[in-house]
C-alpha atoms as a PDB file:
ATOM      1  CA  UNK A   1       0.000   0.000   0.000  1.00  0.00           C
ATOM      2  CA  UNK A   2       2.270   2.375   1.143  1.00  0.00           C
ATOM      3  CA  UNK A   3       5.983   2.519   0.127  1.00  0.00           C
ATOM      4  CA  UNK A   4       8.189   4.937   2.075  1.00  0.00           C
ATOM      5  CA  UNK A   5      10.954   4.723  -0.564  1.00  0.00           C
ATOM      6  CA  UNK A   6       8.824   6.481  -3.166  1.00  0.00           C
ATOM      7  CA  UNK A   7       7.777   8.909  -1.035  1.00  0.00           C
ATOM      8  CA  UNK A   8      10.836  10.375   0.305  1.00  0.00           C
ATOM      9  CA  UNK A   9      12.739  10.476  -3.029  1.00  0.00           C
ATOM     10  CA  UNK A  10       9.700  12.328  -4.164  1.00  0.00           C
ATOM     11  CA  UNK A  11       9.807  15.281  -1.083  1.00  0.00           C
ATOM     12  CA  UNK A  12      13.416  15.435  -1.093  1.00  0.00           C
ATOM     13  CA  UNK A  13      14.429  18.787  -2.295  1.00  0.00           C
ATOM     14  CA  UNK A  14      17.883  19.436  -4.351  1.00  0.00           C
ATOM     15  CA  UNK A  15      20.452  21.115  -2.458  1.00  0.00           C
ATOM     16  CA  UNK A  16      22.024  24.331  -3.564  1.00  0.00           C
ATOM     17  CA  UNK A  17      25.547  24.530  -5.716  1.00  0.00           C
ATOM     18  CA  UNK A  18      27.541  26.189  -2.805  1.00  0.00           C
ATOM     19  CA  UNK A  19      30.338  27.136  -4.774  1.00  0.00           C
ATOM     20  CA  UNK A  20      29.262  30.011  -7.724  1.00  0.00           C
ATOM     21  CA  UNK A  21      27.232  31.934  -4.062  1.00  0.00           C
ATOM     22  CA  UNK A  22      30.651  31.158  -1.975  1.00  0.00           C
ATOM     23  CA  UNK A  23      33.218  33.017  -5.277  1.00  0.00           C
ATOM     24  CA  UNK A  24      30.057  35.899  -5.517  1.00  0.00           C
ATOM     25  CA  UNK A  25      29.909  36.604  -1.917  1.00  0.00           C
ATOM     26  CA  UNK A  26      34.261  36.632  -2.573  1.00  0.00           C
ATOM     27  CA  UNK A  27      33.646  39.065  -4.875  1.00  0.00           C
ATOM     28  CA  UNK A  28      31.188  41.426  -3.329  1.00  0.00           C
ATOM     29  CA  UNK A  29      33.606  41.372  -0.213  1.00  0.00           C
ATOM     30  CA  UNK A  30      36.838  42.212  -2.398  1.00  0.00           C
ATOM     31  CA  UNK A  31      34.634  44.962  -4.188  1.00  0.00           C
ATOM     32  CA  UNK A  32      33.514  46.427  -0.368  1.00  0.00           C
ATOM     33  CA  UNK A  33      37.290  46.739   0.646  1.00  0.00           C
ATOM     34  CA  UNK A  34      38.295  48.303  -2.398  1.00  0.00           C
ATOM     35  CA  UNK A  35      35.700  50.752  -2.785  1.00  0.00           C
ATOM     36  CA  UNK A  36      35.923  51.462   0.966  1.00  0.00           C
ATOM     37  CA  UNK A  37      39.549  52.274   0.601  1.00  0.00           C
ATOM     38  CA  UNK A  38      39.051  54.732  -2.499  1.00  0.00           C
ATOM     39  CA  UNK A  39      36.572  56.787  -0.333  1.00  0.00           C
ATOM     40  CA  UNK A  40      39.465  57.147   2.272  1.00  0.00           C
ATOM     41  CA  UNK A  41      41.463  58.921  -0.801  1.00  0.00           C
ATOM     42  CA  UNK A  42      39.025  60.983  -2.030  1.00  0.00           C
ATOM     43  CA  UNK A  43      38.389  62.296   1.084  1.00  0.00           C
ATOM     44  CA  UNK A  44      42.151  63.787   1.108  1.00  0.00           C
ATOM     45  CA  UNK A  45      42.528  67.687   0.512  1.00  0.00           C
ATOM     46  CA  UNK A  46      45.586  69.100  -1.042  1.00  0.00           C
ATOM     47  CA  UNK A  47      46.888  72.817  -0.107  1.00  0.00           C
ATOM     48  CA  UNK A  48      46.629  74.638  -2.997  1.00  0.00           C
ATOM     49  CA  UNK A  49      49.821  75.670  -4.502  1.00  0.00           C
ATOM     50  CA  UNK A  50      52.009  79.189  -4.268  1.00  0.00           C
ATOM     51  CA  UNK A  51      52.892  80.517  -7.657  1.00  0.00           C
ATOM     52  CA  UNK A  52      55.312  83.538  -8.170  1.00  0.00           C
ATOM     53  CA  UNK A  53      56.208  85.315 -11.269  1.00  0.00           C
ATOM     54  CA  UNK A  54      59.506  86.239 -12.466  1.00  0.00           C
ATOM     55  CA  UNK A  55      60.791  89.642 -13.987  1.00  0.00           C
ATOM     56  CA  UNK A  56      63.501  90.120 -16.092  1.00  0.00           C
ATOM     57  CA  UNK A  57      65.666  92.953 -14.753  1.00  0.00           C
ATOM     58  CA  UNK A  58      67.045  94.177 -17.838  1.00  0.00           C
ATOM     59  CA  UNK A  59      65.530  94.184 -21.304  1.00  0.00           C
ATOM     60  CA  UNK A  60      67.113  91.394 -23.124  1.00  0.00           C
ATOM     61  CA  UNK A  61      66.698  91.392 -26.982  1.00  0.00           C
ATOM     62  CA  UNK A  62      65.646  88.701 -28.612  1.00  0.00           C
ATOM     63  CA  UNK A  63      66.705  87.073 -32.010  1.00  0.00           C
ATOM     64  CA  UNK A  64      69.502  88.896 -32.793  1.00  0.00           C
ATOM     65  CA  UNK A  65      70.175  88.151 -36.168  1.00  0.00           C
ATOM     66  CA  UNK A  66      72.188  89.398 -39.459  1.00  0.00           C
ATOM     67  CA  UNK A  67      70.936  89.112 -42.610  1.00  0.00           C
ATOM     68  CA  UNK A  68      73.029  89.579 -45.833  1.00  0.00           C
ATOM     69  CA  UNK A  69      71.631  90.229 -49.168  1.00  0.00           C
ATOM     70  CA  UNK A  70      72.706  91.028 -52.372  1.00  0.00           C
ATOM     71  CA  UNK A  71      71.737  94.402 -54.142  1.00  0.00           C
ATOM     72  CA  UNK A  72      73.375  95.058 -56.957  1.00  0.00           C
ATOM     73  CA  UNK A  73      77.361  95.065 -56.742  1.00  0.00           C
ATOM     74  CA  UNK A  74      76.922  95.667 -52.999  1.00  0.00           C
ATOM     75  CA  UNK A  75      76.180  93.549 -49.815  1.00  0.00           C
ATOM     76  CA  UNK A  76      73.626  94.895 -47.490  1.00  0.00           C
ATOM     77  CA  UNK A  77      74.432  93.411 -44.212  1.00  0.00           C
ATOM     78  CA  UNK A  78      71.483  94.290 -41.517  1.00  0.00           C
ATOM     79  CA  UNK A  79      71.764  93.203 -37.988  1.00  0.00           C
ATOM     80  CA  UNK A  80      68.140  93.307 -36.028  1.00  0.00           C
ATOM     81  CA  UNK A  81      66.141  92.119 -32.841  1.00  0.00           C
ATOM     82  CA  UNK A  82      63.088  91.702 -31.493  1.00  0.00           C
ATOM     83  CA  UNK A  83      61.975  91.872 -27.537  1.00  0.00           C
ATOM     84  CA  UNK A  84      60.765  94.852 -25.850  1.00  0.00           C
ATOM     85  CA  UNK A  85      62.713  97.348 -27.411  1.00  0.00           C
ATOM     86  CA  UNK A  86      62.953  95.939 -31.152  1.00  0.00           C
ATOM     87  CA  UNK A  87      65.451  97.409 -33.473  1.00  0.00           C
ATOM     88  CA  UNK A  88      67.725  97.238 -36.433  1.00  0.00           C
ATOM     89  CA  UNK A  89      70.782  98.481 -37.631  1.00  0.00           C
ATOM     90  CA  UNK A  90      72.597  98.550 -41.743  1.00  0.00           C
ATOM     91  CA  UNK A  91      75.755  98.569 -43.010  1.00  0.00           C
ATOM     92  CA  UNK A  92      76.148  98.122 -47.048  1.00  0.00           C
ATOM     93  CA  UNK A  93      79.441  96.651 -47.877  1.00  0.00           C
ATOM     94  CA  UNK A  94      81.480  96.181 -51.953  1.00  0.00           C
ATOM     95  CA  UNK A  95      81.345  92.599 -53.014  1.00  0.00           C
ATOM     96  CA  UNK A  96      84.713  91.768 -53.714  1.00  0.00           C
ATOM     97  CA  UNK A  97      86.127  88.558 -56.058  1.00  0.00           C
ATOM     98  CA  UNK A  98      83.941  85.117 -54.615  1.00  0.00           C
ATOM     99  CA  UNK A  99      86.733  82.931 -53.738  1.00  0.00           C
ATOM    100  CA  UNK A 100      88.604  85.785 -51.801  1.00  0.00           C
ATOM    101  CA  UNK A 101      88.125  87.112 -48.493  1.00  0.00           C
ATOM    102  CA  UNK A 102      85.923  90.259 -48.300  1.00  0.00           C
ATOM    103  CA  UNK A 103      87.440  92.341 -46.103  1.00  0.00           C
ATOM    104  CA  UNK A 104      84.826  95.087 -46.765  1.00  0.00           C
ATOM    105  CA  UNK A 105      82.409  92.987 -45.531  1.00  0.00           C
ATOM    106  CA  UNK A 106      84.142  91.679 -42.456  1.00  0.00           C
ATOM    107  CA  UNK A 107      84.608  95.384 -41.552  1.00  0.00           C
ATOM    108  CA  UNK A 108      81.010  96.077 -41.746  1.00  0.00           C
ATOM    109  CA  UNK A 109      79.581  92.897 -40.070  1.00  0.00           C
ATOM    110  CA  UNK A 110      82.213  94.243 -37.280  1.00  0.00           C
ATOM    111  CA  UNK A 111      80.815  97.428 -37.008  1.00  0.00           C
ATOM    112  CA  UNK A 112      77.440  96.409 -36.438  1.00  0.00           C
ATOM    113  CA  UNK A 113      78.362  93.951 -33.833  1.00  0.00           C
ATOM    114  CA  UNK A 114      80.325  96.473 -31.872  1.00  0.00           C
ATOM    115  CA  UNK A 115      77.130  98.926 -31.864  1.00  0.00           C
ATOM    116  CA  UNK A 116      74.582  95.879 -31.053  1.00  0.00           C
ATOM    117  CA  UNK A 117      77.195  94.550 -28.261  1.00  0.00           C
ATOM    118  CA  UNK A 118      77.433  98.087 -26.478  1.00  0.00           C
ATOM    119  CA  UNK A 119      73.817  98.361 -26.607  1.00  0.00           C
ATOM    120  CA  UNK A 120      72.856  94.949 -25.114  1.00  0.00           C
ATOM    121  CA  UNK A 121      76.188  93.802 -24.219  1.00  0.00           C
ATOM    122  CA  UNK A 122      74.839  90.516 -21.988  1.00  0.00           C
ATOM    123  CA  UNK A 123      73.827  88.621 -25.134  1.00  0.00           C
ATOM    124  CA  UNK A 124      76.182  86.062 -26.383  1.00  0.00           C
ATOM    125  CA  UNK A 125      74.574  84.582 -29.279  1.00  0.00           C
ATOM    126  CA  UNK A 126      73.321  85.682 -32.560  1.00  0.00           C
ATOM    127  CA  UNK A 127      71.837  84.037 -35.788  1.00  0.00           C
ATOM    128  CA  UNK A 128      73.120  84.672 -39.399  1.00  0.00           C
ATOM    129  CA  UNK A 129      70.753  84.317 -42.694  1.00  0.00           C
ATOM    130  CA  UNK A 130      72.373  84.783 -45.825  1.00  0.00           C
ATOM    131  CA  UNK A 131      70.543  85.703 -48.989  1.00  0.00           C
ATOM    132  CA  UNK A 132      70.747  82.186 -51.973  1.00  0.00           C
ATOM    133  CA  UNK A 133      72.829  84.470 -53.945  1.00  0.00           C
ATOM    134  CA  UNK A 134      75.711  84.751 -52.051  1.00  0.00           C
ATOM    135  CA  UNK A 135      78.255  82.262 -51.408  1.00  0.00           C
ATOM    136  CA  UNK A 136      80.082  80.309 -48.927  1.00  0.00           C
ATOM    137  CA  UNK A 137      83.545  82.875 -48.458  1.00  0.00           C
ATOM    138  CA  UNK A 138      80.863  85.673 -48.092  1.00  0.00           C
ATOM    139  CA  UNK A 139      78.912  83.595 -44.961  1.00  0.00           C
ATOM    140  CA  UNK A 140      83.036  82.939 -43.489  1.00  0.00           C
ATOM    141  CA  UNK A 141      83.698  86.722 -44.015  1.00  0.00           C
ATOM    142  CA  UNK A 142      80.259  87.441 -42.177  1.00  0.00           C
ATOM    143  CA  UNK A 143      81.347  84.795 -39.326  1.00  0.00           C
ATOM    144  CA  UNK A 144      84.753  86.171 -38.993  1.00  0.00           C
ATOM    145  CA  UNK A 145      83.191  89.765 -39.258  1.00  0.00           C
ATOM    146  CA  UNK A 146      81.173  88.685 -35.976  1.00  0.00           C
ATOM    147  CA  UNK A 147      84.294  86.145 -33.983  1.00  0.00           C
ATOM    148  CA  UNK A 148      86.224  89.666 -34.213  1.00  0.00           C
ATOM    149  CA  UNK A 149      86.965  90.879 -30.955  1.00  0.00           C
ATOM    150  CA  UNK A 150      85.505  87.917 -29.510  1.00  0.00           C
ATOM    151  CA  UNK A 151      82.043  89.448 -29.149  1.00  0.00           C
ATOM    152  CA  UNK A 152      79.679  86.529 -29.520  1.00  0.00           C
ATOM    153  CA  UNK A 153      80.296  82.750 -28.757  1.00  0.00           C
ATOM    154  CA  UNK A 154      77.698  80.800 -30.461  1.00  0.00           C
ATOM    155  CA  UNK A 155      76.583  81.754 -34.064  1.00  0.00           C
ATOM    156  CA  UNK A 156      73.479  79.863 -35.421  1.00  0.00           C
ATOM    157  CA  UNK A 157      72.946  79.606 -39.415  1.00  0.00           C
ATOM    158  CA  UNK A 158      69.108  80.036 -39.963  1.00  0.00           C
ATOM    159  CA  UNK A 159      67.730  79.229 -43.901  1.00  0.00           C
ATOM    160  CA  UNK A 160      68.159  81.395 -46.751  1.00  0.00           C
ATOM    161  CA  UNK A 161      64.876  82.116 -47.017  1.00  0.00           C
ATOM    162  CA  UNK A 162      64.595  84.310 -43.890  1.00  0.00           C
ATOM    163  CA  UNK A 163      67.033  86.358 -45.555  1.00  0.00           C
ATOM    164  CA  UNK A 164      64.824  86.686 -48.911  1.00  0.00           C
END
């Protein structure tokens, strides 16, 4: 009549998977801690931070550079700056034979790099543009024009193009 066998297989209810609620509950814990631990950061205030400004003390040009162009039979050699108190200054030289040195030119590169030097005599570098036209003893006579004296230690070559 009655079987017990069949009736307790039938009420017995599955048990749960443990393991996918045990790594979930892992999870959710690791999540808690980290999140818990970003709050403490946020939380942090910085001071904010003291700026000062600098001033220059004396106006220092900026750019000095010498261009050299061709007009004519003569060199035009002009030296000018920028900065606060912008400026420029000409000297027009002979062109001499190519492959000899100009020493018309070297004169007047010299002369406007004594008059820049007195005027701003804490800058040490200048930049040279030559025109396409002229050629290589004319930029060594405008170099040696400026090494005279010893009045400026670095020389930069910028492109011909400045110069045109």
């Amino acid at each position: 009549m009655f079987d017990l066998e069949s009736t307790t297989q039938r009420r017995h209810a599955p048990e749960p998977d443990l393991v996918p609620i045990l790594d979930g509950l892992t999870a959710v814990i690791f999540f808690m801690l980290l999140s818990l631990s970003f709050i403490g950061i946020t939380k942090l205030t910085i001071p904010p931070s003291t700026t000062t400004t600098a001033s220059l003390s004396q106006d220092i040009p900026v750019s000095g550079r010498v261009i050299a162009k061709l007009e004519g039979e003569s060199i035009n050699v002009k030296l000018e700056w920028m900065g606060s108190q912008p400026g420029a200054l000409s000297e027009i030289a002979s062109r001499m034979k190519p492959d000899k040195k100009n020493m018309n030119l070297i004169e007047a590169v010299e002369k406007l790099a004594l008059r820049f030097k007195e005027k701003f005599p804490q800058e040490k570098t200048i930049q040279i543009a030559m025109a396409g036209q002229l050629n290589y003893q004319e930029l060594i006579s405008v170099m040696d024009g400026l090494r005279k004296n010893k009045l400026y230690e670095d020389l930069v070559l910028s492109s011909y193009t400045e110069a045109e």
